[in-house]
N, C-alpha and C. Protein backbone atom coordinates (compact mmCIF):
# COMPACT_ATOMS: atom_id res chain seq x y z
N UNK A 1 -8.78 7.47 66.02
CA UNK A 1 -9.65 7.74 64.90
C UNK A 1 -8.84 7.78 63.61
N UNK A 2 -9.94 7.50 62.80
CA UNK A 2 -8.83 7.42 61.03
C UNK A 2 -9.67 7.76 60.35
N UNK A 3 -9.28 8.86 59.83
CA UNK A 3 -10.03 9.67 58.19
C UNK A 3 -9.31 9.49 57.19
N UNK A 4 -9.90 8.55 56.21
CA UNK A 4 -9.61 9.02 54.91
C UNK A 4 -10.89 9.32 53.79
N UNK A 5 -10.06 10.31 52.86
CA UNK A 5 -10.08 11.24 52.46
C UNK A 5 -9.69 10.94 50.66
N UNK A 6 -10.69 11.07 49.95
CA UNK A 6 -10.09 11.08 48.43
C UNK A 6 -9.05 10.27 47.82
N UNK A 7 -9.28 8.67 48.86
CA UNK A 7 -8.52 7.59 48.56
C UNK A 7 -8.88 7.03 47.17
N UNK A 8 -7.52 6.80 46.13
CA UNK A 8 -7.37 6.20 45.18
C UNK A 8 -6.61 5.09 44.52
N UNK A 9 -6.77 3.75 44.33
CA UNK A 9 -5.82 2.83 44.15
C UNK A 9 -6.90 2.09 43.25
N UNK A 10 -5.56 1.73 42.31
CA UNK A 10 -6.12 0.57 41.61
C UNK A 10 -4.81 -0.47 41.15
N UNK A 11 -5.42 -1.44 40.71
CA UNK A 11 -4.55 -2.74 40.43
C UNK A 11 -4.60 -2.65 38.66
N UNK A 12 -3.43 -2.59 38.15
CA UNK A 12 -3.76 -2.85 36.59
C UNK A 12 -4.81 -1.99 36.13
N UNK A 13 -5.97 -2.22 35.46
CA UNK A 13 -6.72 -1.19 35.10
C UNK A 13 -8.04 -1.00 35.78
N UNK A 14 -7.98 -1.58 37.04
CA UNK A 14 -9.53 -1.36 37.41
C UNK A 14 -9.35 -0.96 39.02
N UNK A 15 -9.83 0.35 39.49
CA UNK A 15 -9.99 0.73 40.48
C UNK A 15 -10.57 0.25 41.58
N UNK A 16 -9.80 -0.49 42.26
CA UNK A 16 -10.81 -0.86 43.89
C UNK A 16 -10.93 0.50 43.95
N UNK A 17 -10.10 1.44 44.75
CA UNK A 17 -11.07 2.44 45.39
C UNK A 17 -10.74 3.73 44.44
N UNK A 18 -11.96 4.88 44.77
CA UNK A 18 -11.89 5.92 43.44
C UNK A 18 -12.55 6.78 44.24
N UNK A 19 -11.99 8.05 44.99
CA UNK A 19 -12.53 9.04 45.56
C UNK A 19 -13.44 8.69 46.98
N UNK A 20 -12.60 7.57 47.79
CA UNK A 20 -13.12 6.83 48.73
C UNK A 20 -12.85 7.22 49.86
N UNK A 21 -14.34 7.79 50.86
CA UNK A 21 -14.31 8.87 51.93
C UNK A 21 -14.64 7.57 52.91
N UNK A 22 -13.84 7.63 54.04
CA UNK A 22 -14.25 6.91 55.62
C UNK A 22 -13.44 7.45 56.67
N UNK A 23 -14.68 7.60 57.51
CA UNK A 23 -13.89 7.94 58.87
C UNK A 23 -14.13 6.61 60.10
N UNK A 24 -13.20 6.12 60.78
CA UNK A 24 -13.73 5.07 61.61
C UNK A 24 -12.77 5.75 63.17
N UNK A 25 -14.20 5.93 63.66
CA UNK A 25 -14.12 6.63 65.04
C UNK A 25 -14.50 5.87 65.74
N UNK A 26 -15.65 5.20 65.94
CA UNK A 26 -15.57 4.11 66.81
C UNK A 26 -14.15 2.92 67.24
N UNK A 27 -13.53 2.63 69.03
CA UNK A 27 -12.71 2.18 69.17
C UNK A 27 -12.58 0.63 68.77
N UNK A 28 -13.65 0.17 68.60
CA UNK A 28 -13.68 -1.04 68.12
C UNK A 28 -14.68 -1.30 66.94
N UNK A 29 -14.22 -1.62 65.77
CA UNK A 29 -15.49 -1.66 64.66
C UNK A 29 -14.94 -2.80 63.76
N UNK A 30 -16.36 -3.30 63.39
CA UNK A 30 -16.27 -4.08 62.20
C UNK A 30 -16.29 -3.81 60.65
N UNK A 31 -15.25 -4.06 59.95
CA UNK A 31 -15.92 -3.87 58.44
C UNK A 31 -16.52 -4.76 57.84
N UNK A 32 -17.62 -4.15 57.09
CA UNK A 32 -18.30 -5.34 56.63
C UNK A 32 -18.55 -4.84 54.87
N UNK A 33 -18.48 -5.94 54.42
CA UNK A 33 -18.38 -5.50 52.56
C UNK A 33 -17.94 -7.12 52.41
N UNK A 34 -18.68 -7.29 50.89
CA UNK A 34 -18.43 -8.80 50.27
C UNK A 34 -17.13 -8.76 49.78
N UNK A 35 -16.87 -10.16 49.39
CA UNK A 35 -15.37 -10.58 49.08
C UNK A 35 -15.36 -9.85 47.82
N UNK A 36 -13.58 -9.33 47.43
CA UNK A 36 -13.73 -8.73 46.73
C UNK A 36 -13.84 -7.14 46.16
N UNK A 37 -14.11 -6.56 48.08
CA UNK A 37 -14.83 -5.28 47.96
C UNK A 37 -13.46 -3.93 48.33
N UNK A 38 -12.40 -4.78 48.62
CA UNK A 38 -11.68 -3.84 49.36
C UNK A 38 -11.46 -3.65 50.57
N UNK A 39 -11.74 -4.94 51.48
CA UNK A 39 -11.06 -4.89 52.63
C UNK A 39 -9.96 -5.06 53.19
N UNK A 40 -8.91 -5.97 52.53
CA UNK A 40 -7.79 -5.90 52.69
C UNK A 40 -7.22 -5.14 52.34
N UNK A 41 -7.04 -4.86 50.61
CA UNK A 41 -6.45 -3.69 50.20
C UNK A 41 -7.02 -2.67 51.07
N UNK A 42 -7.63 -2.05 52.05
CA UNK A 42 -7.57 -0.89 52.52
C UNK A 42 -6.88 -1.39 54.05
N UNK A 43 -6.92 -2.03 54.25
CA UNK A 43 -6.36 -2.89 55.81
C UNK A 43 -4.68 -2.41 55.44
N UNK A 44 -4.23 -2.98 54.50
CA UNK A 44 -2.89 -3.21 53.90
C UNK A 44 -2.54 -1.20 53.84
N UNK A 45 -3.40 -0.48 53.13
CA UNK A 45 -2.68 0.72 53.39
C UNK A 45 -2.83 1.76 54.49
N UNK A 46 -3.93 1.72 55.53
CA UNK A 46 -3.68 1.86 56.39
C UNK A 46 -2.66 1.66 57.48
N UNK A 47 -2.13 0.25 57.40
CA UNK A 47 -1.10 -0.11 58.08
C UNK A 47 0.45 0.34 57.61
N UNK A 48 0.34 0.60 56.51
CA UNK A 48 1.65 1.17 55.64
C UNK A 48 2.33 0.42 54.80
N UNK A 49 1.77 -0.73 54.58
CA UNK A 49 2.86 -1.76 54.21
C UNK A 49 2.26 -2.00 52.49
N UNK A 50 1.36 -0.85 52.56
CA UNK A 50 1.16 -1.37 50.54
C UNK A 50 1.05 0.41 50.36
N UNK A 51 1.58 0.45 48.94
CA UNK A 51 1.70 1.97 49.01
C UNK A 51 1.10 2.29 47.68
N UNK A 52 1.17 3.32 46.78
CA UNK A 52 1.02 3.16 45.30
C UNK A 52 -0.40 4.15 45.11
N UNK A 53 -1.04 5.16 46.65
CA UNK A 53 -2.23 5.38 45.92
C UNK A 53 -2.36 6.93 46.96
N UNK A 54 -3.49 7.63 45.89
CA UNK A 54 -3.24 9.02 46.44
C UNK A 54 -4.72 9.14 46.94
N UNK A 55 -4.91 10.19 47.66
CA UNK A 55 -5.74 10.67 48.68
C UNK A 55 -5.02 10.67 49.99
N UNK A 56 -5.53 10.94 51.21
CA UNK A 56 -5.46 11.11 52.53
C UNK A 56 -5.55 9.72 53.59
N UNK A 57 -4.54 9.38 54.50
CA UNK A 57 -5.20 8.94 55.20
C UNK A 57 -4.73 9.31 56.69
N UNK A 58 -5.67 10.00 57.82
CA UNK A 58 -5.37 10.47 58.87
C UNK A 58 -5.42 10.00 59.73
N UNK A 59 -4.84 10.06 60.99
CA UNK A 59 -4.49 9.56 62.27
C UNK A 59 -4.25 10.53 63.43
N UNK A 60 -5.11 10.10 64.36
CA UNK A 60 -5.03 10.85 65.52
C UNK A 60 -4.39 10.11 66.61
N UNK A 61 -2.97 9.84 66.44
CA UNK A 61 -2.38 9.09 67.12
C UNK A 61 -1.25 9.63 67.86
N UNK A 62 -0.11 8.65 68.13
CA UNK A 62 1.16 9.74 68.75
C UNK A 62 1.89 9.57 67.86
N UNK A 63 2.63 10.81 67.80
CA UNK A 63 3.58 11.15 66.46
C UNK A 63 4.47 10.24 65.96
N UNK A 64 5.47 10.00 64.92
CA UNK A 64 5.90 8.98 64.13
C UNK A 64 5.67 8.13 62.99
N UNK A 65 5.90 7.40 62.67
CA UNK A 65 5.39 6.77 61.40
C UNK A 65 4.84 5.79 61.61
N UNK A 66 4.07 5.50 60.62
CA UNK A 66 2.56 5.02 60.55
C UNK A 66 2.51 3.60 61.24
N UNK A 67 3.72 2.87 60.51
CA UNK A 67 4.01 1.40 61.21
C UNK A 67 4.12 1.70 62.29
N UNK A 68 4.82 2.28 63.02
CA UNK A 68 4.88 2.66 64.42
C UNK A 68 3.31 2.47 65.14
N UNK A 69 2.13 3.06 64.40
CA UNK A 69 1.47 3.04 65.43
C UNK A 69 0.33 1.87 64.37
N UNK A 70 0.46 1.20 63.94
CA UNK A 70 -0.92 0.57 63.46
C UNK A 70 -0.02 -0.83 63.07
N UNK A 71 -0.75 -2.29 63.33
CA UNK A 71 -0.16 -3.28 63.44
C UNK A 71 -1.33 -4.21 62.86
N UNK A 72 -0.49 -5.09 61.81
CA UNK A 72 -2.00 -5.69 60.95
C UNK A 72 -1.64 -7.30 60.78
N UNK A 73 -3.12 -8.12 61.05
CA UNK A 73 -2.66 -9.41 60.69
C UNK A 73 -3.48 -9.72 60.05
N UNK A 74 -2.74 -10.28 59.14
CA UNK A 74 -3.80 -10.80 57.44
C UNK A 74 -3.08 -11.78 57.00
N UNK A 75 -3.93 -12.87 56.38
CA UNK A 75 -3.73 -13.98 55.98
C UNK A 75 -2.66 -13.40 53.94
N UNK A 76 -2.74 -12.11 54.08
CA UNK A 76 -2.26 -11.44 53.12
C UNK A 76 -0.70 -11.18 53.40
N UNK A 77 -0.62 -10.81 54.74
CA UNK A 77 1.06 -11.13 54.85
C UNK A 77 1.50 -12.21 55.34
N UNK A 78 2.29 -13.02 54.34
CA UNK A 78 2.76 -14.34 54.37
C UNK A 78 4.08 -14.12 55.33
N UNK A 79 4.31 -15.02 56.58
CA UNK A 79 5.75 -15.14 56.68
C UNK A 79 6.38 -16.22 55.86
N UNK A 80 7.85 -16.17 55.97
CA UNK A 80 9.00 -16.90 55.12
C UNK A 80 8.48 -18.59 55.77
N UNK A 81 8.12 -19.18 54.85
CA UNK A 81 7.79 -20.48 55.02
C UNK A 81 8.86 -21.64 55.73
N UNK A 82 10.25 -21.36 55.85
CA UNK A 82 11.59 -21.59 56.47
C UNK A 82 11.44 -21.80 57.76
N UNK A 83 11.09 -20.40 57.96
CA UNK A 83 11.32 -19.84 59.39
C UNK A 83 10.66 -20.90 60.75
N UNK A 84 10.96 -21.15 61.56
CA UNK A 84 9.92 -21.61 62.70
C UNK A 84 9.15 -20.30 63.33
N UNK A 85 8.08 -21.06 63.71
CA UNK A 85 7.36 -19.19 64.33
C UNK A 85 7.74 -18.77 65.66
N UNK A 86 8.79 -19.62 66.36
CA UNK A 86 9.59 -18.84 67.13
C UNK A 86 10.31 -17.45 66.35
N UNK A 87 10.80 -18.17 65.70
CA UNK A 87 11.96 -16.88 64.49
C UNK A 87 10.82 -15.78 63.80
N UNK A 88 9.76 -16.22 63.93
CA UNK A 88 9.00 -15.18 63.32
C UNK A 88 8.97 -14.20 63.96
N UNK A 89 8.47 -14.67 65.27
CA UNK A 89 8.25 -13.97 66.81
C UNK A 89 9.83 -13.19 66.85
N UNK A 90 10.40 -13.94 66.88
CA UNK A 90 12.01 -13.21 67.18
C UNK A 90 12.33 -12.03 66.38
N UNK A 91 12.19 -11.99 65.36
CA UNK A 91 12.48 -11.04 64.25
C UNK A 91 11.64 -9.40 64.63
N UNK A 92 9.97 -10.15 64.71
CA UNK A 92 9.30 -8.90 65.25
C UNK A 92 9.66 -8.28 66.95
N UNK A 93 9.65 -8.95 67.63
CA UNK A 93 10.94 -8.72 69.06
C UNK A 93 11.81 -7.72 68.40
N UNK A 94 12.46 -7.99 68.21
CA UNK A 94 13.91 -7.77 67.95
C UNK A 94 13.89 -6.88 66.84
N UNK A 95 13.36 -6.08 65.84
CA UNK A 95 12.60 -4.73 64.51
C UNK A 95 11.95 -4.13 65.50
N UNK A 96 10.71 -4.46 66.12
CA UNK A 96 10.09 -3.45 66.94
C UNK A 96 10.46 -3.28 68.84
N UNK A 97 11.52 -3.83 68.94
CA UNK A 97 11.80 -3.51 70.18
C UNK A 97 10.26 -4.13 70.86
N UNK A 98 9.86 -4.94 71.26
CA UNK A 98 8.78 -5.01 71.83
C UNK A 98 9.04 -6.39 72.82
N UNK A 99 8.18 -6.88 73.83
CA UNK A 99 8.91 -7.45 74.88
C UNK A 99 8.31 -8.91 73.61
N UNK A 100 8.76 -10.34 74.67
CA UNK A 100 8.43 -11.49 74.36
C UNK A 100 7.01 -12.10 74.67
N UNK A 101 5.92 -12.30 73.81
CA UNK A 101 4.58 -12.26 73.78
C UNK A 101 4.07 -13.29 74.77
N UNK A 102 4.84 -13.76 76.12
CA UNK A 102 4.69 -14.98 76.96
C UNK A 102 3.08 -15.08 76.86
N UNK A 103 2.16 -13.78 77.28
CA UNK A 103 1.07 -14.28 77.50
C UNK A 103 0.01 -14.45 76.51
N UNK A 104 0.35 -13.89 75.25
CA UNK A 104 0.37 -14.33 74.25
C UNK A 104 -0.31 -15.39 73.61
N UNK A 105 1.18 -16.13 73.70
CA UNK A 105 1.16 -17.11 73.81
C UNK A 105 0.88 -18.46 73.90
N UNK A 106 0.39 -18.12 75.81
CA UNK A 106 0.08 -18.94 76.28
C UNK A 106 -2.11 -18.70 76.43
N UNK A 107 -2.11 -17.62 76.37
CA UNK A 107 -3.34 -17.32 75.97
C UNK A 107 -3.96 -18.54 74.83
N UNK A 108 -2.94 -18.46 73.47
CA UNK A 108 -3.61 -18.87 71.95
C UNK A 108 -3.10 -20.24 72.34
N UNK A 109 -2.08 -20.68 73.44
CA UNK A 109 -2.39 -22.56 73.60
C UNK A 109 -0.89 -22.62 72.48
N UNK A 110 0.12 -21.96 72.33
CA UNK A 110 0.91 -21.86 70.97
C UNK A 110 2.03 -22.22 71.75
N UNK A 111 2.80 -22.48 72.61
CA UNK A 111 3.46 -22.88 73.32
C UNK A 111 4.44 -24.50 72.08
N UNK A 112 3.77 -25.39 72.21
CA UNK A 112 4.08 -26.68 71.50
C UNK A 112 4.21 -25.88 70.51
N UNK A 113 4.20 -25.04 69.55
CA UNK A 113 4.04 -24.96 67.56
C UNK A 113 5.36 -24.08 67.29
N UNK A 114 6.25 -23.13 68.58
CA UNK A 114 6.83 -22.52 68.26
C UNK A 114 7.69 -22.83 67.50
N UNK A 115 8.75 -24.50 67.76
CA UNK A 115 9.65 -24.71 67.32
C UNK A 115 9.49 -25.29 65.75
N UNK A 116 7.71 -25.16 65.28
CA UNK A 116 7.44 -26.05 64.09
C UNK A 116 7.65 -24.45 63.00
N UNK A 117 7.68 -25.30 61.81
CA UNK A 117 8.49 -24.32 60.46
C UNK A 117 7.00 -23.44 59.98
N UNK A 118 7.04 -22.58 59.31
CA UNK A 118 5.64 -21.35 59.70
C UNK A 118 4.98 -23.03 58.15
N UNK A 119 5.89 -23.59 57.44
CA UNK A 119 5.03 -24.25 56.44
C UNK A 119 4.54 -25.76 56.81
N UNK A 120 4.61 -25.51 58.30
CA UNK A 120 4.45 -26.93 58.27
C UNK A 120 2.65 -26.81 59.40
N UNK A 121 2.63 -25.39 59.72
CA UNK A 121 1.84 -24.76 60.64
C UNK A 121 0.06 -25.18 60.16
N UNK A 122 -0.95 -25.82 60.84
CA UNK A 122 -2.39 -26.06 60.09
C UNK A 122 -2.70 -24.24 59.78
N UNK A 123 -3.45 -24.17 58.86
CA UNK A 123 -4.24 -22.93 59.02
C UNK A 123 -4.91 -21.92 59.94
N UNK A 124 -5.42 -23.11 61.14
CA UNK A 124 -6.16 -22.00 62.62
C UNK A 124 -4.57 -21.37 63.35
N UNK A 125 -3.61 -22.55 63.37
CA UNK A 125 -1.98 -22.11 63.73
C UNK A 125 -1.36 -20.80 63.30
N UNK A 126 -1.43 -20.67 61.90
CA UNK A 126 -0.82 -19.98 60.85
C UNK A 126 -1.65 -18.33 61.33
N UNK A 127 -3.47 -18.71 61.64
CA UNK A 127 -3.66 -17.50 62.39
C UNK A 127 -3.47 -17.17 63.33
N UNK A 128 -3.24 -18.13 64.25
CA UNK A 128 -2.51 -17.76 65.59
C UNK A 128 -1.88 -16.81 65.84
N UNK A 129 -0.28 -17.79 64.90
CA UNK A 129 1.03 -16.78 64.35
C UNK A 129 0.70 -15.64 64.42
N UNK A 130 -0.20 -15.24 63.19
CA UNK A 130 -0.57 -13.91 62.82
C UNK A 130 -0.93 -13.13 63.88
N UNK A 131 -1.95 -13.22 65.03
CA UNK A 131 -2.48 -12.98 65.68
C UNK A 131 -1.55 -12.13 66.64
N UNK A 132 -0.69 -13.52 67.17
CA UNK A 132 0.06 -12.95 68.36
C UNK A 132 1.53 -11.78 67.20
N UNK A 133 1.81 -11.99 66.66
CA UNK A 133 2.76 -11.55 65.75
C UNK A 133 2.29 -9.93 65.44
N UNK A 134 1.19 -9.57 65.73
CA UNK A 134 0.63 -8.34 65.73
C UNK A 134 0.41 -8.15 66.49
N UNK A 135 -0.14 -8.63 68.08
CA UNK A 135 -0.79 -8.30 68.95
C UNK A 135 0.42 -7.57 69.59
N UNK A 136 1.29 -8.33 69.47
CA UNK A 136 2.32 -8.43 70.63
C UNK A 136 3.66 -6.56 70.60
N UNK A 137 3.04 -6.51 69.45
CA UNK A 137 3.94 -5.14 69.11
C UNK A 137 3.36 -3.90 69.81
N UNK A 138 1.76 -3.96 70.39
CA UNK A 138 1.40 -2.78 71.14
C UNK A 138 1.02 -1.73 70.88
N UNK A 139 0.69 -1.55 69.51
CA UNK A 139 0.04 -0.73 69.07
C UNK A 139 -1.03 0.39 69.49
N UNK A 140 -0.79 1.48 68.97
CA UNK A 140 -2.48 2.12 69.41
C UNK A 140 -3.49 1.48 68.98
N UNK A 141 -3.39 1.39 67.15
CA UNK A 141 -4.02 0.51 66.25
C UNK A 141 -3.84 -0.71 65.93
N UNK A 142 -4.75 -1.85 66.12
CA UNK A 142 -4.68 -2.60 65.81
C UNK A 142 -5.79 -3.38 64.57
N UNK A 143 -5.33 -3.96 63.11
CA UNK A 143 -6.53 -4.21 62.56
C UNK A 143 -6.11 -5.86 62.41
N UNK A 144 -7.44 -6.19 62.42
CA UNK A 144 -7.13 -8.01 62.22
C UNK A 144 -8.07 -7.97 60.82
N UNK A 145 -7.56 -9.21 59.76
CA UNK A 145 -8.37 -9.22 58.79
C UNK A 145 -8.43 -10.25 59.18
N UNK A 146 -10.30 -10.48 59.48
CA UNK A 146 -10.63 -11.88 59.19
C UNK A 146 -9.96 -12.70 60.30
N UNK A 147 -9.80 -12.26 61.56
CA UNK A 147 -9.22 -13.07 62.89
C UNK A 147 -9.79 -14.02 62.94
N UNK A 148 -11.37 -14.66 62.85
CA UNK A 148 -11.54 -16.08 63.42
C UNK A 148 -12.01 -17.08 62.20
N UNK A 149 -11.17 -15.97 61.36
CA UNK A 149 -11.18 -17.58 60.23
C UNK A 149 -10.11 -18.73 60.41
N UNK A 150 -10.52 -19.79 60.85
CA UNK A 150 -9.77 -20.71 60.84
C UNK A 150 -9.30 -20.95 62.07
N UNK A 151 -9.91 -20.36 62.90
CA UNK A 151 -9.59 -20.52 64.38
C UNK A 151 -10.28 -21.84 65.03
N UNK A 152 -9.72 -22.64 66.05
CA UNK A 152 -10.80 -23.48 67.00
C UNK A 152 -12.26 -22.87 67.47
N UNK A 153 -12.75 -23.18 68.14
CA UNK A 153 -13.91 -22.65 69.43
C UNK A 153 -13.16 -22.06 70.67
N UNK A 154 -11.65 -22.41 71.25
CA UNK A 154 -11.14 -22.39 72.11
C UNK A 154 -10.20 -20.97 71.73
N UNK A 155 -9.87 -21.16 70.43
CA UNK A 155 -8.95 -20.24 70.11
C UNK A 155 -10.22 -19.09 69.97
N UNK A 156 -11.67 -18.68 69.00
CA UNK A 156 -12.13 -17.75 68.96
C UNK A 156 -12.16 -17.42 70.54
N UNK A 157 -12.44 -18.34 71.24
CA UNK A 157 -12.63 -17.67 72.45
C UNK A 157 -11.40 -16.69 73.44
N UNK A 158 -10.46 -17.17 73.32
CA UNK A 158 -9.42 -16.82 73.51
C UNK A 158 -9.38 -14.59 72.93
N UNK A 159 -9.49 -14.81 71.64
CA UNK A 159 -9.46 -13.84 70.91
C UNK A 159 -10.59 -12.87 71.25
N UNK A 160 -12.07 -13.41 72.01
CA UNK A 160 -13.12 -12.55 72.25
C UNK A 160 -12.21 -12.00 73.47
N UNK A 161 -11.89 -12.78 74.35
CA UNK A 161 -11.55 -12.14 75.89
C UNK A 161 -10.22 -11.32 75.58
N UNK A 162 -9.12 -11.47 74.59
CA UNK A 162 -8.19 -10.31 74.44
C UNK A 162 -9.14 -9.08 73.72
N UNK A 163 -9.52 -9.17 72.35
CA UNK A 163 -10.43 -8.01 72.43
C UNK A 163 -11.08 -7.01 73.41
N UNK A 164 -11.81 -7.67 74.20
CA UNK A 164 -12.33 -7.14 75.47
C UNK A 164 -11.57 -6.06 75.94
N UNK A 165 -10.25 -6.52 76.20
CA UNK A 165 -9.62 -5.68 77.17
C UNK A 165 -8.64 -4.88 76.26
N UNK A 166 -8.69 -5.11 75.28
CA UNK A 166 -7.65 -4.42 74.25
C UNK A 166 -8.26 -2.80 74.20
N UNK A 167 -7.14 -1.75 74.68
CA UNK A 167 -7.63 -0.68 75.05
C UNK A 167 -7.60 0.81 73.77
N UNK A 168 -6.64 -0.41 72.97
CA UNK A 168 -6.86 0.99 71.55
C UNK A 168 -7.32 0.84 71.08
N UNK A 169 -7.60 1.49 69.33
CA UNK A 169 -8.78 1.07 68.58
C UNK A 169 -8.46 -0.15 67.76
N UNK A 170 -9.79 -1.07 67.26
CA UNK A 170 -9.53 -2.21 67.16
C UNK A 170 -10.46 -2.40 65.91
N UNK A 171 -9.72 -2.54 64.73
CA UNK A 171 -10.62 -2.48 63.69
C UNK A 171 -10.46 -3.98 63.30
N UNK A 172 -11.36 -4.90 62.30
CA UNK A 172 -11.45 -6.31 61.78
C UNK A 172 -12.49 -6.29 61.05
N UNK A 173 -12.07 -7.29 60.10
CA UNK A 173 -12.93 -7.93 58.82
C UNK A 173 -13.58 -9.17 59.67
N UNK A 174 -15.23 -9.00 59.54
CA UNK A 174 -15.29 -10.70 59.61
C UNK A 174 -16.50 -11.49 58.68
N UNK A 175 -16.82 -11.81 58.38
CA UNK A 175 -17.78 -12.98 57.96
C UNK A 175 -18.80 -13.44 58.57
N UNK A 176 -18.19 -13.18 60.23
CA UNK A 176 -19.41 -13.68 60.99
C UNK A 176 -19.16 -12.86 62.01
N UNK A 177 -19.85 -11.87 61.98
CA UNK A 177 -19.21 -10.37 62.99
C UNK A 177 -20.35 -10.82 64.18
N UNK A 178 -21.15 -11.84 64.60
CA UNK A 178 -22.03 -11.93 65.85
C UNK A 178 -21.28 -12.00 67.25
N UNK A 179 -20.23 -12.50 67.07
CA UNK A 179 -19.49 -12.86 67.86
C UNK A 179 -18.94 -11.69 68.62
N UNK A 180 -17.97 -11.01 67.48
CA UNK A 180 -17.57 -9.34 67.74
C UNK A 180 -18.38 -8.25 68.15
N UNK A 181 -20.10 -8.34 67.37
CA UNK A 181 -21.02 -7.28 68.03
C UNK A 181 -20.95 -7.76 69.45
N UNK A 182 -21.43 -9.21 69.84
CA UNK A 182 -21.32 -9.15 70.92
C UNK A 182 -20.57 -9.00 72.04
N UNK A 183 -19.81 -8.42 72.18
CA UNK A 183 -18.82 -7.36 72.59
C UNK A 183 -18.01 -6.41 72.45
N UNK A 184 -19.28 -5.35 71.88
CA UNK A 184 -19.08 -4.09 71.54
C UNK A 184 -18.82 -3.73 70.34
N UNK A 185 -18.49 -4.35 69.66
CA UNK A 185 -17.90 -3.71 68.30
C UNK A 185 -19.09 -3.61 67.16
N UNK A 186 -19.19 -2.23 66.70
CA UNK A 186 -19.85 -1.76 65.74
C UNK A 186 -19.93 -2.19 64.46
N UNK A 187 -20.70 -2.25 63.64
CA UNK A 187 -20.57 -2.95 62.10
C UNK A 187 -20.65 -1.33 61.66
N UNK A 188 -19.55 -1.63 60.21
CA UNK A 188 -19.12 -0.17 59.43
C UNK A 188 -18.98 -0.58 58.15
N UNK A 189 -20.19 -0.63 57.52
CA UNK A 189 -19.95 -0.70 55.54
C UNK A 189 -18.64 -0.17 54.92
N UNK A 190 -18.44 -0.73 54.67
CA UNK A 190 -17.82 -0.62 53.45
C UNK A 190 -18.23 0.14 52.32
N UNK A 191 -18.54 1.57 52.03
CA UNK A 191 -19.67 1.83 51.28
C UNK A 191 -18.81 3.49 51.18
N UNK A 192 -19.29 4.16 50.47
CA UNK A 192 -18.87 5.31 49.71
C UNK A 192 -18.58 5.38 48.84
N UNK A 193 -17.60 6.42 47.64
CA UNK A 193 -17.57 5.83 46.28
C UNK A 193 -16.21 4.88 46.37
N UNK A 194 -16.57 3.50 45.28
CA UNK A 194 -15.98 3.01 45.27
C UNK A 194 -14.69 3.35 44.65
């Protein structure tokens, strides 16, 4: 579960969020809010990796720091365009101690793309990356922004049947959340003060 609490951030002079109350207790939920509204930026500080804003945000998790337990893939964190997404994979291995994502992997069909450069990757690829590049760290929490944008039919499918069995909580942005209700996951506005 995650409460926050009297969340405040803004960019330059205009406040995405301003005294912004949510609790998301359900283990699997959707956010839903138009482009624009604050879904990433709240994806991004939940996970820990954007900082800069005051209010609360709580976790009923196992002790440690925040990265430790919440793992995020967004078309918002870019890897190093250099890199092959083996090396991407390697890096997160090897920072989070976490095993090698074989099934992964071989689940998302990613096998052939490892040795290609993350800039040379199509877009459904690039979410792949993302995909397994978060999945694979083990999280309690896991949030996907926007997972089946840009995905195949083969790949969303892929991603319904890991969901399924994915046993912590599982939060995501989508666009076309029919897919996600239909297996289980709750729709959760985006809504309180902005």
């Amino acid at each position: 579960m995650i409460e926050i609490q009297g969340l405040f951030k803004q960019y330059g002079k205009e406040p995405v969020f301003s005294n912004f109350n949510l609790s998301l207790s359900p283990r699997k939920v959707c956010i839903q809010a138009p482009n624009g509204r604050g879904k990433s930026t709240l994806f991004r500080l939940i996970a820990g990796v954007e900082e800069g804003f005051s209010g609360q945000i709580k976790f009923k998790v196992k002790s440690g720091d925040r990265r430790d337990n919440v793992a995020l893939a967004s078309d918002g964190l870019g890897f190093p365009p250099f890199l092959t997404a083996k090396q991407v994979l390697e890096l997160t291995q090897f920072n989070w101690q976490c095993n090698w994502p074989v099934e992964l992997i071989k689940l998302f069909n990613f096998a052939a793309f490892l040795e290609h450069k993350v800039s040379t990757l199509s877009s459904g690829n690039q979410k792949k990356l993302q995909l397994i590049n978060a999945m694979m760290r083990n999280t309690p929490i896991l949030i996907l922004d926007e997972p089946s944008a840009a995905l195949d039919a083969q790949g969303l499918l892929s991603l319904l049947d890991w969901c399924r069995e994915f046993k912590g909580q599982l939060i995501i942005s989508s666009h076309e959340p029919s897919p996600f209700i239909d297996i289980g996951f709750s729709l959760q506005p985006l809504d309180g003060e902005k």
